[in-house]
Protein backbone atom coordinates (compact mmCIF):
# COMPACT_ATOMS: atom_id res chain seq x y z
CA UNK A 1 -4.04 -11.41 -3.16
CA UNK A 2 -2.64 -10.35 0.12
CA UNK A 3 -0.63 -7.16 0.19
CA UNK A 4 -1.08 -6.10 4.06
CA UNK A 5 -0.87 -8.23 7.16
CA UNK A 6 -0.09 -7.94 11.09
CA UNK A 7 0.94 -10.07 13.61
CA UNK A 8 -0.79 -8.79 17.04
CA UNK A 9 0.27 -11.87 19.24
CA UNK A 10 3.13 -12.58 21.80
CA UNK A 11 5.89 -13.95 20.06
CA UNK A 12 5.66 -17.34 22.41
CA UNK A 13 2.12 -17.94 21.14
CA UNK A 14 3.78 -18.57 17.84
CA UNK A 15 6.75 -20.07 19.36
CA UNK A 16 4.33 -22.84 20.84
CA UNK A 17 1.60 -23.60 17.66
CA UNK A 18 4.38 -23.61 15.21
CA UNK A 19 6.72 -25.91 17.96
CA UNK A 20 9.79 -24.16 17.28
CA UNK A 21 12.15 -24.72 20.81
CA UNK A 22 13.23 -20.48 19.96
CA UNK A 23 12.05 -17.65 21.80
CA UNK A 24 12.59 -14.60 19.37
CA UNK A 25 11.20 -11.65 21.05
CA UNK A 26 9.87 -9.31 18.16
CA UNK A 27 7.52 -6.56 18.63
CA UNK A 28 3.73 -6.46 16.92
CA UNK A 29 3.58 -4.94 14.15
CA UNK A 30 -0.15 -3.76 13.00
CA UNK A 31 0.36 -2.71 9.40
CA UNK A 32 3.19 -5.27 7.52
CA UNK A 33 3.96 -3.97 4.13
CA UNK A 34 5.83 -5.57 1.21
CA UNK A 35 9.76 -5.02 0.68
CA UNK A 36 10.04 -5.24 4.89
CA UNK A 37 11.31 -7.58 7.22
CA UNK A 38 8.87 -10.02 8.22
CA UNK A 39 9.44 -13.53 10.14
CA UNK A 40 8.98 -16.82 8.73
CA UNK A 41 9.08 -20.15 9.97
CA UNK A 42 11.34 -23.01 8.23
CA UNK A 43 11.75 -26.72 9.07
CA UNK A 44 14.85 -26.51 10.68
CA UNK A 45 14.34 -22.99 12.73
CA UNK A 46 12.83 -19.70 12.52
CA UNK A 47 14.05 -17.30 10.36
CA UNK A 48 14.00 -13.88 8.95
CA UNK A 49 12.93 -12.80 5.43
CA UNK A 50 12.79 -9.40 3.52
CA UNK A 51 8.81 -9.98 2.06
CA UNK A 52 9.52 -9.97 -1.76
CA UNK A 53 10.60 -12.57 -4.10
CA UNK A 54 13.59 -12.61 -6.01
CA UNK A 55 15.31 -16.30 -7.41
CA UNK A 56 18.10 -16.97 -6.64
CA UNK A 57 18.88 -17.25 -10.36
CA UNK A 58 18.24 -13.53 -11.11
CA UNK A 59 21.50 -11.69 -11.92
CA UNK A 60 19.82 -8.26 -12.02
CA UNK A 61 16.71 -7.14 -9.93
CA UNK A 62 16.45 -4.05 -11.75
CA UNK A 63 14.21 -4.99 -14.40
CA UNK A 64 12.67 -7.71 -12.63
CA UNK A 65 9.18 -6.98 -10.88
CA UNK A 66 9.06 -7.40 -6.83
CA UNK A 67 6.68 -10.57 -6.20
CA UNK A 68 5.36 -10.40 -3.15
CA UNK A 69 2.39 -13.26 -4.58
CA UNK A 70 2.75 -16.90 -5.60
CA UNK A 71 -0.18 -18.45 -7.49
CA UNK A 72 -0.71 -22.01 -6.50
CA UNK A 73 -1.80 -22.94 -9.72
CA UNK A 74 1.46 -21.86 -11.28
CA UNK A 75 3.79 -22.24 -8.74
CA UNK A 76 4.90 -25.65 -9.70
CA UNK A 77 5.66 -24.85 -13.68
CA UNK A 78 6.86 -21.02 -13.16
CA UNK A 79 10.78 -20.45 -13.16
CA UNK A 80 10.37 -18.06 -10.83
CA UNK A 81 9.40 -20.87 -8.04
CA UNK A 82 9.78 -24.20 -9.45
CA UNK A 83 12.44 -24.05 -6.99
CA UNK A 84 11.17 -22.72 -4.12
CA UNK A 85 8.28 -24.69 -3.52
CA UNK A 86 10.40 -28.43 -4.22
CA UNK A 87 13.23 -26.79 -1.77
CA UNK A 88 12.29 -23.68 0.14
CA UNK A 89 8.66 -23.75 1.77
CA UNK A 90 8.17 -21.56 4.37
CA UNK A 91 5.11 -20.27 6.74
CA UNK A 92 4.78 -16.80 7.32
CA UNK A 93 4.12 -15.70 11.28
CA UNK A 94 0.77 -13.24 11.23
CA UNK A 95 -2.63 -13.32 13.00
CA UNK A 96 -4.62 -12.03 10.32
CA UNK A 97 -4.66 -9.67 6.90
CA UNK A 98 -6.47 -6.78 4.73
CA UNK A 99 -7.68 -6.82 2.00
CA UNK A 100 -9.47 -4.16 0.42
CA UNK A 101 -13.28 -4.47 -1.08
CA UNK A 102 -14.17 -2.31 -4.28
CA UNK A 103 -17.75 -0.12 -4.52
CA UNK A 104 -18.84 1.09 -7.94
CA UNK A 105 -15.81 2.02 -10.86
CA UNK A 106 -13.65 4.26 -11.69
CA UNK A 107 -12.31 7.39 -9.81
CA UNK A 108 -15.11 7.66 -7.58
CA UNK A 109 -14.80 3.77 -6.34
CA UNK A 110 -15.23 3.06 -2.68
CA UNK A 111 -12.25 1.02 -1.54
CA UNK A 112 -13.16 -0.20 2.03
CA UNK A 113 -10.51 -2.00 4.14
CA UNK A 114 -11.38 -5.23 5.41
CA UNK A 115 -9.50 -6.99 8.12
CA UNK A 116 -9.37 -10.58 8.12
CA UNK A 117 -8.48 -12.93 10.81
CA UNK A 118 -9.08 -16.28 12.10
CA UNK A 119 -12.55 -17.32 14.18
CA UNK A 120 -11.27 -18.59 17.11
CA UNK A 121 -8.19 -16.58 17.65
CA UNK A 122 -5.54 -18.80 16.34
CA UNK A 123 -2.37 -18.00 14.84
CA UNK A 124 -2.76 -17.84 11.00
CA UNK A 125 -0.48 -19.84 8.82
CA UNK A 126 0.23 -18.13 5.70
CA UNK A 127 2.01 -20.66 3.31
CA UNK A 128 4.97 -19.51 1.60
CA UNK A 129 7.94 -19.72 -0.47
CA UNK A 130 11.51 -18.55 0.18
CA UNK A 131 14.59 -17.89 -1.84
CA UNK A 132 18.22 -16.23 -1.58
CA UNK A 133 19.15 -13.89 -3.45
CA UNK A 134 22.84 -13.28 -4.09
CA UNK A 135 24.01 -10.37 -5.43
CA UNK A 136 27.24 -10.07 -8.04
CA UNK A 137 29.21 -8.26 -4.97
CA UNK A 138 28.62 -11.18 -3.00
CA UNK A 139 25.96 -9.95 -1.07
CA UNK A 140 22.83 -12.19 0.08
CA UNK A 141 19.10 -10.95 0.57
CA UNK A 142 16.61 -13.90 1.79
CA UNK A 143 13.21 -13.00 0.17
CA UNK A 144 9.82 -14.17 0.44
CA UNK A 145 6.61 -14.40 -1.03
CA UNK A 146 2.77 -15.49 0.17
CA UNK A 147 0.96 -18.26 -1.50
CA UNK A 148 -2.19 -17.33 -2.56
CA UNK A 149 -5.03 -19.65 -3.94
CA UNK A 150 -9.06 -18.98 -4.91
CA UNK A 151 -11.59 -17.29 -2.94
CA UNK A 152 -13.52 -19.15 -0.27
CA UNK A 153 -16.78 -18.17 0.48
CA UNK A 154 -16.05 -16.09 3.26
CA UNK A 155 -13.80 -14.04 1.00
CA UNK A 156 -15.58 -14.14 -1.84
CA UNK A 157 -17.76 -10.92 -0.46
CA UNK A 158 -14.71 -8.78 -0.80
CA UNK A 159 -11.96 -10.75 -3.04
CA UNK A 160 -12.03 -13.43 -5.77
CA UNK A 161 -8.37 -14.64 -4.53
CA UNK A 162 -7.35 -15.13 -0.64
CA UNK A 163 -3.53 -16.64 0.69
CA UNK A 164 -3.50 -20.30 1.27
CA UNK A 165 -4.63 -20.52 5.08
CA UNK A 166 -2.83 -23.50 6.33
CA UNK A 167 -4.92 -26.45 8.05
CA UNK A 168 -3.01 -27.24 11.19
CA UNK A 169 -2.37 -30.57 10.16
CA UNK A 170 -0.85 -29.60 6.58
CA UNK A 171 2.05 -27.29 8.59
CA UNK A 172 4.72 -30.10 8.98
CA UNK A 173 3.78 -31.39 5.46
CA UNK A 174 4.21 -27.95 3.55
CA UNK A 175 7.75 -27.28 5.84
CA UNK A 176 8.78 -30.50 5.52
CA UNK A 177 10.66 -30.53 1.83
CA UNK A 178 11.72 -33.68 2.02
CA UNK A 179 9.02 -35.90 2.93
CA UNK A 180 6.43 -34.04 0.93
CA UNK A 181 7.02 -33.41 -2.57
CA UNK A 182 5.81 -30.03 -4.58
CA UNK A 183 3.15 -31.92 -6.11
CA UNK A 184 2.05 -33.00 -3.22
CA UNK A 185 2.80 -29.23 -1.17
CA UNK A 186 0.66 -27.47 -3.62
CA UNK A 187 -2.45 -29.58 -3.08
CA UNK A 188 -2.57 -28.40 0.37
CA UNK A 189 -2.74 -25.00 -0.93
CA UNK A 190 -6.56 -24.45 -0.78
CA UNK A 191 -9.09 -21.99 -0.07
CA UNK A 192 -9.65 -22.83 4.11
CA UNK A 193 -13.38 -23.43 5.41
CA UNK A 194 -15.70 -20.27 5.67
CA UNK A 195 -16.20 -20.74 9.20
CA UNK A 196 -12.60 -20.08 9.87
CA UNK A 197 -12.55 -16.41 8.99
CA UNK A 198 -13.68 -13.45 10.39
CA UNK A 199 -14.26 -10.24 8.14
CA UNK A 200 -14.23 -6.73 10.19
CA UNK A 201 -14.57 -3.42 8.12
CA UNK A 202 -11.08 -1.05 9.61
CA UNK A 203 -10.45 2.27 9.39
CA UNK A 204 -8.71 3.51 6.28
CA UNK A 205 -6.24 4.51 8.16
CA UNK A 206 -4.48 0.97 7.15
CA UNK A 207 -4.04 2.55 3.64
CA UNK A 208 -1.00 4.28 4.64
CA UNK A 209 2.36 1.31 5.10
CA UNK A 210 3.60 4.10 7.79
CA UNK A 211 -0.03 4.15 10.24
CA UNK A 212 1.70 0.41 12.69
CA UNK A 213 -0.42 0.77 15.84
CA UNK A 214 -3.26 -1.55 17.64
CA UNK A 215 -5.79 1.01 16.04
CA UNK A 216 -5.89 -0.41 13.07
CA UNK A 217 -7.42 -3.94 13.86
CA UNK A 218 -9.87 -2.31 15.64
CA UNK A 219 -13.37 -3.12 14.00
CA UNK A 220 -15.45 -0.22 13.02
CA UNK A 221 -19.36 -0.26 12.50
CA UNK A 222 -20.76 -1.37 9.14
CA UNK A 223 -22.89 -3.32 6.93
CA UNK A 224 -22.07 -6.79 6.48
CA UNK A 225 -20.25 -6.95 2.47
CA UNK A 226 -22.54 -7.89 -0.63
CA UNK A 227 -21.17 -9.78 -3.59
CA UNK A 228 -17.57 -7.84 -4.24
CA UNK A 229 -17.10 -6.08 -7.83
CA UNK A 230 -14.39 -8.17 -9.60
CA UNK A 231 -11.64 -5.28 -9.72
CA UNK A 232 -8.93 -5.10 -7.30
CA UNK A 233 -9.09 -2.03 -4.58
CA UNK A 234 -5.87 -1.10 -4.14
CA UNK A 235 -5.59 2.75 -2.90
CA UNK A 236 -2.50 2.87 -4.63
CA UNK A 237 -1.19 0.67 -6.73
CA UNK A 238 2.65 -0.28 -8.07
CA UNK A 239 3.51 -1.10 -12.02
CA UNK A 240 3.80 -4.74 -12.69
CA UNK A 241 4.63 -6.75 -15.22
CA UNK A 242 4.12 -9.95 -14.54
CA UNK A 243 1.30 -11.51 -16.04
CA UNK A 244 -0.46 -13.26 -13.36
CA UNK A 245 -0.48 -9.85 -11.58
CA UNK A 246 1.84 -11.13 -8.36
CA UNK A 247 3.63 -8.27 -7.80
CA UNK A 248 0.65 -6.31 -6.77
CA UNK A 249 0.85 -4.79 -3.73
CA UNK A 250 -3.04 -5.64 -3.16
């Protein structure tokens, strides 16, 4: 799952691995959270995105749950993305994300951030799937959501699921919607090598969506993870009701 990221780099290091001729200027932002803007890439251009997923089918988002998550395995037979992910592939622009490793059960559970970021410093391309949302007063809302596939090894010490880390050779293929087909798209959804990632223990300061400053990607001493308990380690944790749990926040 993926719940939290940051993007920490100049906006022109993005503009020149993704190869987009723009030059947004956007500040860093340490602490993303779902249900805020975040910037995406698209074939054509850059673009904007409010992280969340809504079809563009829905009619009412009140009783729908916010996705924020996209299963690969499902992606290509859900309603909710058949879509998306034939049409509107998209690659979200961050350097790295938390994700949050469980000790013992119940109420007296260690949840320890984790911050996790690529090796060698390179900008980290988050696969993902885009939709507009219009609303019955003619308003529009472009939303998002991260595509997540297994565990790697890497990740496997603090998660069972991880977002599909794009090889830089799969980035024109996934953006490209009309050379590559879904089928096709959603095999290059797959947990990255282990030697790409780097795991850092953060300060828990993370927990809180409204903490955004440099502080937070700052590594703090501790013991390499063990094997991670199976549960999710969420410090708080929204109502969902979807059944492949992709609304949760963590």
């Amino acid at each position: 799952m993926c719940g939290r990221f940051f993007i920490a780099q100049a906006p022109q290091v993005f503009a020149e691995f993704y190869r987009y001729p723009e030059r947004p200027n956007f500040p860093p932002r340490y602490n993303v959270a779902p249900t805020q803007p975040v910037p995406v890439v698209l074939f054509e251009t850059g673009g904007r995105h409010f992280w969340g997923f809504w079809p563009s089918w829905l009619k009412d988002p009140k009783g729908f749950p916010l996705i924020i998550n996209a299963r690969v395995e499902t992606i290509l037979d859900k309603a909710t993305f058949r879509g998306a992910v034939r049409h509107r592939r998209c690659i979200f622009l961050a350097d790295g994300f938390y994700e949050w490793r469980r000790e013992g059960t119940g109420r007296t559970a260690k949840k320890t951030p984790y911050l996790i970021r690529r090796a060698d410093g390179a900008p980290m391309a988050l696969a993902g799937l885009w939709d507009a949302w219009l609303g019955a007063d003619g308003s529009e809302l472009d939303t998002a959501a991260i595509v997540t596939t297994g565990a790697n090894g890497t990740m496997a010490a603090i998660h069972d699921r991880m977002p599909a880390i794009l090889d830089p050779r799969a980035i024109e293929p996934w953006l490209d919607t009309r050379s590559t087909d879904a089928a096709s798209a959603a095999a290059l959804c797959r947990p990255c090598p282990d030697a790409w990632l780097r795991l850092d223990p953060v300060s828990p300061r993370v927990n809180d969506a409204r903490n955004d400053d440099a502080g937070l990607i700052e590594p703090i001493e501790q013991a390499r993870p063990g094997p991670a308990e199976t549960e999710a380690p969420p410090a708080e944790r929204p109502r969902s009701s979807d059944e492949d749990d992709q609304s949760s926040l963590f």
